[in-house]
Protein backbone atom coordinates (compact mmCIF):
# COMPACT_ATOMS: atom_id res chain seq x y z
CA UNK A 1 166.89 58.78 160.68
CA UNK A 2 167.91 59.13 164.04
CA UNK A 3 166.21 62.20 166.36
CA UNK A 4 167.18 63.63 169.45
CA UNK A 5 166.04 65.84 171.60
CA UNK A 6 167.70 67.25 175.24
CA UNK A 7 167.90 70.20 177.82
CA UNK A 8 171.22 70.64 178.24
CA UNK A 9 171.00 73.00 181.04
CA UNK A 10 172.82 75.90 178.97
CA UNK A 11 175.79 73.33 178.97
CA UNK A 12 176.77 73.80 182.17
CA UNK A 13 176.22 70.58 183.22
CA UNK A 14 174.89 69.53 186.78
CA UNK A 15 175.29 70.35 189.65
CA UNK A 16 177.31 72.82 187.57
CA UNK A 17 179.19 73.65 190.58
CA UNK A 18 180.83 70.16 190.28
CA UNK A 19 180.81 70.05 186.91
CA UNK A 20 182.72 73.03 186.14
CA UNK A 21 186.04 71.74 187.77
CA UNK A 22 185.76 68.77 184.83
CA UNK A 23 184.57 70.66 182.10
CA UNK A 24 185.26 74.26 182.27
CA UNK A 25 182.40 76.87 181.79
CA UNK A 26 179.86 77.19 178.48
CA UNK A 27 182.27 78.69 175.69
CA UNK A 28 185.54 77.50 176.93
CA UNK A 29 187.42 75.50 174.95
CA UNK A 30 187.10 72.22 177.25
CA UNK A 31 183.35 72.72 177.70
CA UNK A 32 182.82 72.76 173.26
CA UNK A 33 184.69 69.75 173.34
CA UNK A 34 183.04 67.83 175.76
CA UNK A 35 180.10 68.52 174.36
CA UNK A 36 180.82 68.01 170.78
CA UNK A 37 181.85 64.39 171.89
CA UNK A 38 178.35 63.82 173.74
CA UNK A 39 176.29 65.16 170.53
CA UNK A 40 178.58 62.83 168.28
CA UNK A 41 178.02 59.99 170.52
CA UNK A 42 174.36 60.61 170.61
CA UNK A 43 174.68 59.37 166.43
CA UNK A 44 171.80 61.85 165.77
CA UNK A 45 170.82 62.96 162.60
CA UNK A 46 168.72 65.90 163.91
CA UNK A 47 169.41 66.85 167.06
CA UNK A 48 166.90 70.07 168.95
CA UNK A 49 168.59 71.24 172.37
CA UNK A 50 166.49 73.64 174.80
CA UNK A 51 168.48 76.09 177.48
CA UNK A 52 170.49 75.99 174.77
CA UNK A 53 174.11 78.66 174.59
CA UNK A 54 174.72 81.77 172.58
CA UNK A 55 175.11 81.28 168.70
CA UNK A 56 178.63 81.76 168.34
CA UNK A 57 179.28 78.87 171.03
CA UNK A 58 176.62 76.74 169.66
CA UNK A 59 178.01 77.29 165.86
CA UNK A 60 181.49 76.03 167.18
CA UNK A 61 179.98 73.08 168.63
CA UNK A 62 178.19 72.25 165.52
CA UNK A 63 181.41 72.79 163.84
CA UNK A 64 183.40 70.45 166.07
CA UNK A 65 180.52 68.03 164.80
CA UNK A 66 180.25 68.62 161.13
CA UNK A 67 176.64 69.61 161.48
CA UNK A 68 174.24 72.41 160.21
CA UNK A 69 172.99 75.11 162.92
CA UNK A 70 169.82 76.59 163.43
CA UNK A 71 169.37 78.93 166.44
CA UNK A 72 166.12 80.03 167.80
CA UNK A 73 166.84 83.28 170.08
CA UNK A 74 165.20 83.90 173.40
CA UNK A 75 163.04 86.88 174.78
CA UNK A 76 164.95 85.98 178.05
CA UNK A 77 167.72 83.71 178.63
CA UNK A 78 166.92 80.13 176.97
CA UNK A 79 167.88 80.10 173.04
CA UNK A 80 166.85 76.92 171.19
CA UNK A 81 169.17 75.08 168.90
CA UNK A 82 168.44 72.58 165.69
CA UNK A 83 172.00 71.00 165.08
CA UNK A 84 171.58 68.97 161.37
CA UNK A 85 173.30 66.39 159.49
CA UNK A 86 171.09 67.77 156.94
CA UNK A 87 171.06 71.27 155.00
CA UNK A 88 168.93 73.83 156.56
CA UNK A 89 166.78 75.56 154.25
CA UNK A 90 165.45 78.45 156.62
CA UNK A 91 163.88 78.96 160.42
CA UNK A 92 161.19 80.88 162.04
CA UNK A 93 161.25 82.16 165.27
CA UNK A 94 158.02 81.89 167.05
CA UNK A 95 159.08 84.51 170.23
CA UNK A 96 157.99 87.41 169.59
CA UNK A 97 156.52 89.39 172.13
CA UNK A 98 153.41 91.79 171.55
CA UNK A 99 153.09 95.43 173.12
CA UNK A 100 151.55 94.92 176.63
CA UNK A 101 153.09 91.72 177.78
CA UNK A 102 154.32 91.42 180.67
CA UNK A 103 155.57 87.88 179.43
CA UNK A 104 155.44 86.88 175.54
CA UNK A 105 154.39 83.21 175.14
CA UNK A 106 157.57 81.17 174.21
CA UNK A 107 159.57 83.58 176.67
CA UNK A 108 162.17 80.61 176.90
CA UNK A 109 162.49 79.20 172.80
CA UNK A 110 160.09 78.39 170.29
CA UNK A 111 161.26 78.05 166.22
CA UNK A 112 161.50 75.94 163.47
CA UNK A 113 163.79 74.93 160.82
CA UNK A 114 163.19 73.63 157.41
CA UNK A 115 165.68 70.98 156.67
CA UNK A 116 166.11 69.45 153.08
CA UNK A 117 166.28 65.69 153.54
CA UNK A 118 166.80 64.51 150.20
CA UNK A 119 165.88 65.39 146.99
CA UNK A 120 162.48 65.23 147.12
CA UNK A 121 161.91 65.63 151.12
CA UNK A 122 161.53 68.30 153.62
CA UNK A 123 161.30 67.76 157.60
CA UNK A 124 160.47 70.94 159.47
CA UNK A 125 161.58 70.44 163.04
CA UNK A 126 159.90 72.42 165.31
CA UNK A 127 161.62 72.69 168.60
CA UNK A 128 159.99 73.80 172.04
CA UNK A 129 160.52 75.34 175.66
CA UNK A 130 157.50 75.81 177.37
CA UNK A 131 157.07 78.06 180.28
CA UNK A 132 157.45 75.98 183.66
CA UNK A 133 155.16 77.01 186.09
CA UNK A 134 152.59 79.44 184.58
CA UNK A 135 150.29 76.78 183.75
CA UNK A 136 148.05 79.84 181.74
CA UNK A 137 150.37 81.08 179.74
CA UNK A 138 151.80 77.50 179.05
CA UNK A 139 148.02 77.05 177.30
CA UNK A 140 148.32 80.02 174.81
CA UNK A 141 151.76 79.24 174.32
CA UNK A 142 150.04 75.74 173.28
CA UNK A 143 147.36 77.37 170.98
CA UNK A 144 150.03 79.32 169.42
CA UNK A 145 152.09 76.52 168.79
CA UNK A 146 149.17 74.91 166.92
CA UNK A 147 148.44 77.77 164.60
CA UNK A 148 152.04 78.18 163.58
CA UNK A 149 152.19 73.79 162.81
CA UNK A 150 148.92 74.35 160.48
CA UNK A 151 151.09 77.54 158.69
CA UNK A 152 154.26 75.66 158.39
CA UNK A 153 151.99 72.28 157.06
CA UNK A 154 150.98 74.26 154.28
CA UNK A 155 154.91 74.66 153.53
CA UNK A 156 155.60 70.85 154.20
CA UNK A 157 153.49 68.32 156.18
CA UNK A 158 156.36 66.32 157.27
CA UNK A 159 157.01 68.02 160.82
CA UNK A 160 158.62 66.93 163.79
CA UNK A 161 157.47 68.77 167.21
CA UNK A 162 160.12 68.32 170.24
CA UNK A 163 161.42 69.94 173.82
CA UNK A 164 160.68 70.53 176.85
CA UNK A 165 156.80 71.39 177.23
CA UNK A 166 157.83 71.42 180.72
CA UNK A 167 154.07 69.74 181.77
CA UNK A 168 152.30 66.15 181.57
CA UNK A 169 150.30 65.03 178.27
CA UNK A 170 147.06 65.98 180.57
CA UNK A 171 147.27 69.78 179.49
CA UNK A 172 145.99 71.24 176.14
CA UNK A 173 149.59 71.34 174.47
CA UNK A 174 149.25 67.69 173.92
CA UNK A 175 145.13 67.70 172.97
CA UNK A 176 146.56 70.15 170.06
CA UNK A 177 149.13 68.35 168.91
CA UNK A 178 146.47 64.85 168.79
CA UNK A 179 144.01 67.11 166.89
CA UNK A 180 146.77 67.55 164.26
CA UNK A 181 147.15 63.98 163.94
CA UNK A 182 150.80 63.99 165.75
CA UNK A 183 151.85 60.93 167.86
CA UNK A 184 154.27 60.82 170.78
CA UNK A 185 157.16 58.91 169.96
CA UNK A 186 158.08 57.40 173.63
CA UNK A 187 154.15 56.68 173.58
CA UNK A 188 154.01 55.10 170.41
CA UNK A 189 157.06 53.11 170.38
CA UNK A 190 159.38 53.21 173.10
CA UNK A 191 156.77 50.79 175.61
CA UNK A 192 155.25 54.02 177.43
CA UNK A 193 156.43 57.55 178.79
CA UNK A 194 159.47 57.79 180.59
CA UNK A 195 160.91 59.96 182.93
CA UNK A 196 163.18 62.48 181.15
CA UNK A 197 164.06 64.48 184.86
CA UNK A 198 164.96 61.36 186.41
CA UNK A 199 168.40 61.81 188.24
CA UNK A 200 170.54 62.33 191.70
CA UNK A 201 168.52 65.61 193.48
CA UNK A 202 166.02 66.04 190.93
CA UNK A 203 162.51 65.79 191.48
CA UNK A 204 161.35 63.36 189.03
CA UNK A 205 159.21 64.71 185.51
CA UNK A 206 157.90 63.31 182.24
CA UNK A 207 157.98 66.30 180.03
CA UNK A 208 160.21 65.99 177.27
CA UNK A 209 158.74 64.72 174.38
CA UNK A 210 159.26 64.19 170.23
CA UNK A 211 155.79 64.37 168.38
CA UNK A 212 155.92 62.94 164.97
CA UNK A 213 153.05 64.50 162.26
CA UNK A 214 150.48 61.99 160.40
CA UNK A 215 152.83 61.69 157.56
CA UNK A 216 155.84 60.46 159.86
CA UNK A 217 153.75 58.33 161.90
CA UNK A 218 154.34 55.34 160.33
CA UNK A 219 157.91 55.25 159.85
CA UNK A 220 158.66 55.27 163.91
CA UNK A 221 160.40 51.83 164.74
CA UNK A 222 161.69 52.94 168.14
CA UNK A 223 162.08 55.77 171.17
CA UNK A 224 164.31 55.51 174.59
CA UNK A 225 165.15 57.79 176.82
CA UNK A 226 168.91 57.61 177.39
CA UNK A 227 169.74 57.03 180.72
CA UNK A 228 173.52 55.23 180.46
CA UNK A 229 176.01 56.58 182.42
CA UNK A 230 176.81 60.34 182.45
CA UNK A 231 173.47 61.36 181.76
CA UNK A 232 171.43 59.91 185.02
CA UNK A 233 173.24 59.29 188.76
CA UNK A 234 170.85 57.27 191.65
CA UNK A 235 170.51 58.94 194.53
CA UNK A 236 172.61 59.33 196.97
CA UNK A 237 174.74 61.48 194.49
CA UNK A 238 178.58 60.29 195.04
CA UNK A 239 180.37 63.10 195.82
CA UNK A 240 182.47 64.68 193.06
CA UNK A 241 179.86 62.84 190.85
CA UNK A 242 177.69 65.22 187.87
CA UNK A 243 175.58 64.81 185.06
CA UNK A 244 175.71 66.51 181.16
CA UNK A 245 171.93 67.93 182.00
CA UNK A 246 169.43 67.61 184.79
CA UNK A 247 167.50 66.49 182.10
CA UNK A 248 167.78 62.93 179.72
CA UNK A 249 168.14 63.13 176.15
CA UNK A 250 164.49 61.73 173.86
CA UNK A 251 165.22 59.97 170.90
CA UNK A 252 163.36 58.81 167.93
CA UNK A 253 164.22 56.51 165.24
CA UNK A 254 162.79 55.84 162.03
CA UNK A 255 163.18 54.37 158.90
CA UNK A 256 162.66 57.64 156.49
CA UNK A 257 162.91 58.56 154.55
């Protein structure tokens, strides 16, 4: 099972400025296609984006692909998406905001979708968009996100945890997610982090990760982050030159089930 996970910059790609002139703008007919052919290409079998599009444009993406959709709405302006080889057997939505805040934790996406992965097994894949600069609210949005993987372990313990937790594996996110017995794919497997903001007029970042539970552990036989052409451009930028994200695509392979 191949899984993937990627900021796709609300498919506009970058800088969208550029980009738009090759691709046309989220929703267009151009834009669904080019995408469709990067998500094919990708040969994921699960595949969470973050700063994702609306449903309707998402749903004819998946569709170009011949996939299953989840969509995980927004409080703001960042949906989530869970695009499936598999059936989806429901989703949660973790965003919901409570009266008096001024900002609900998981004010960009938080969800998860059940997917049935064979007869007998169940992956829940829980996809993530931290906050990115309210390093506070990033920690309840991280104590959150643990009590709602200890809810949906009761369901199923097989659970995949991915995104962009926009922040280093020093902050309490991370100590959570070891608690629960998870291990970080590109840490595990893929011969140390990486840098998954790593191209032309982009300051450089570590913080998109795939977190496999206890159960899953074992089956990892390899993580990259994809950085062929397309998807990264050294600095300086070339002009007329753009990217499908400002951020790289994760990905996690293993041999499950």
């Amino acid at each position: 099972m191949r899984i993937v996970t990627w900021n796709v910059l609300g498919l506009t790609g970058y800088p969208r400025d550029v980009a738009v002139q090759a691709i046309g703008r989220p929703g267009e007919a151009a834009n669904c296609d080019h995408f469709a052919r990067i998500f094919t290409g990708l040969g994921a079998d699960v595949l969470a984006l973050q700063e994702g599009v609306t449903h309707p444009v998402a749903r004819d993406i998946a569709r170009r692909c011949g996939l299953h959709l989840a969509t995980f709405p927004s409080p703001q302006s960042w949906p989530g998406h869970v695009l499936s080889r598999f059936p989806i057997v429901e989703s949660r939505t973790f965003s919901h905001a409570d009266a008096g805040d001024e900002l609900t934790c998981f004010s960009r996406t938080a969800g998860a979708a059940l997917l049935q992965v064979s007869a007998q097994q169940q992956l829940w894949v829980t996809c993530v968009h931290l906050h990115p600069g309210d390093v506070p609210l990033r920690a309840r949005e991280g104590a959150l996100l643990r009590q709602r993987l200890q809810e949906l372990q009761v369901v199923c313990g097989n659970t995949v945890v991915l995104g962009d937790f926009n922040c280093d594996v020093s902050e309490a996110v991370h100590a959570h997610l070891g608690d629960l017995g998870f291990v970080n794919a590109m840490a595990t497997a893929g011969g140390g982090l990486q840098r998954t903001m790593d191209t032309a007029d982009i300051n450089p970042w570590k913080i998109d990760h795939i977190y496999l539970s206890a159960s899953l552990g074992p089956t990892l036989s390899s993580a990259t982050v994809i950085r062929a052409a397309g998807f990264r451009t050294d600095a300086p930028r070339p002009a007329g030159v753009w990217d499908h994200s400002d951020h790289l695509p994760v990905q996690a392979d293993l041999v499950w089930p």
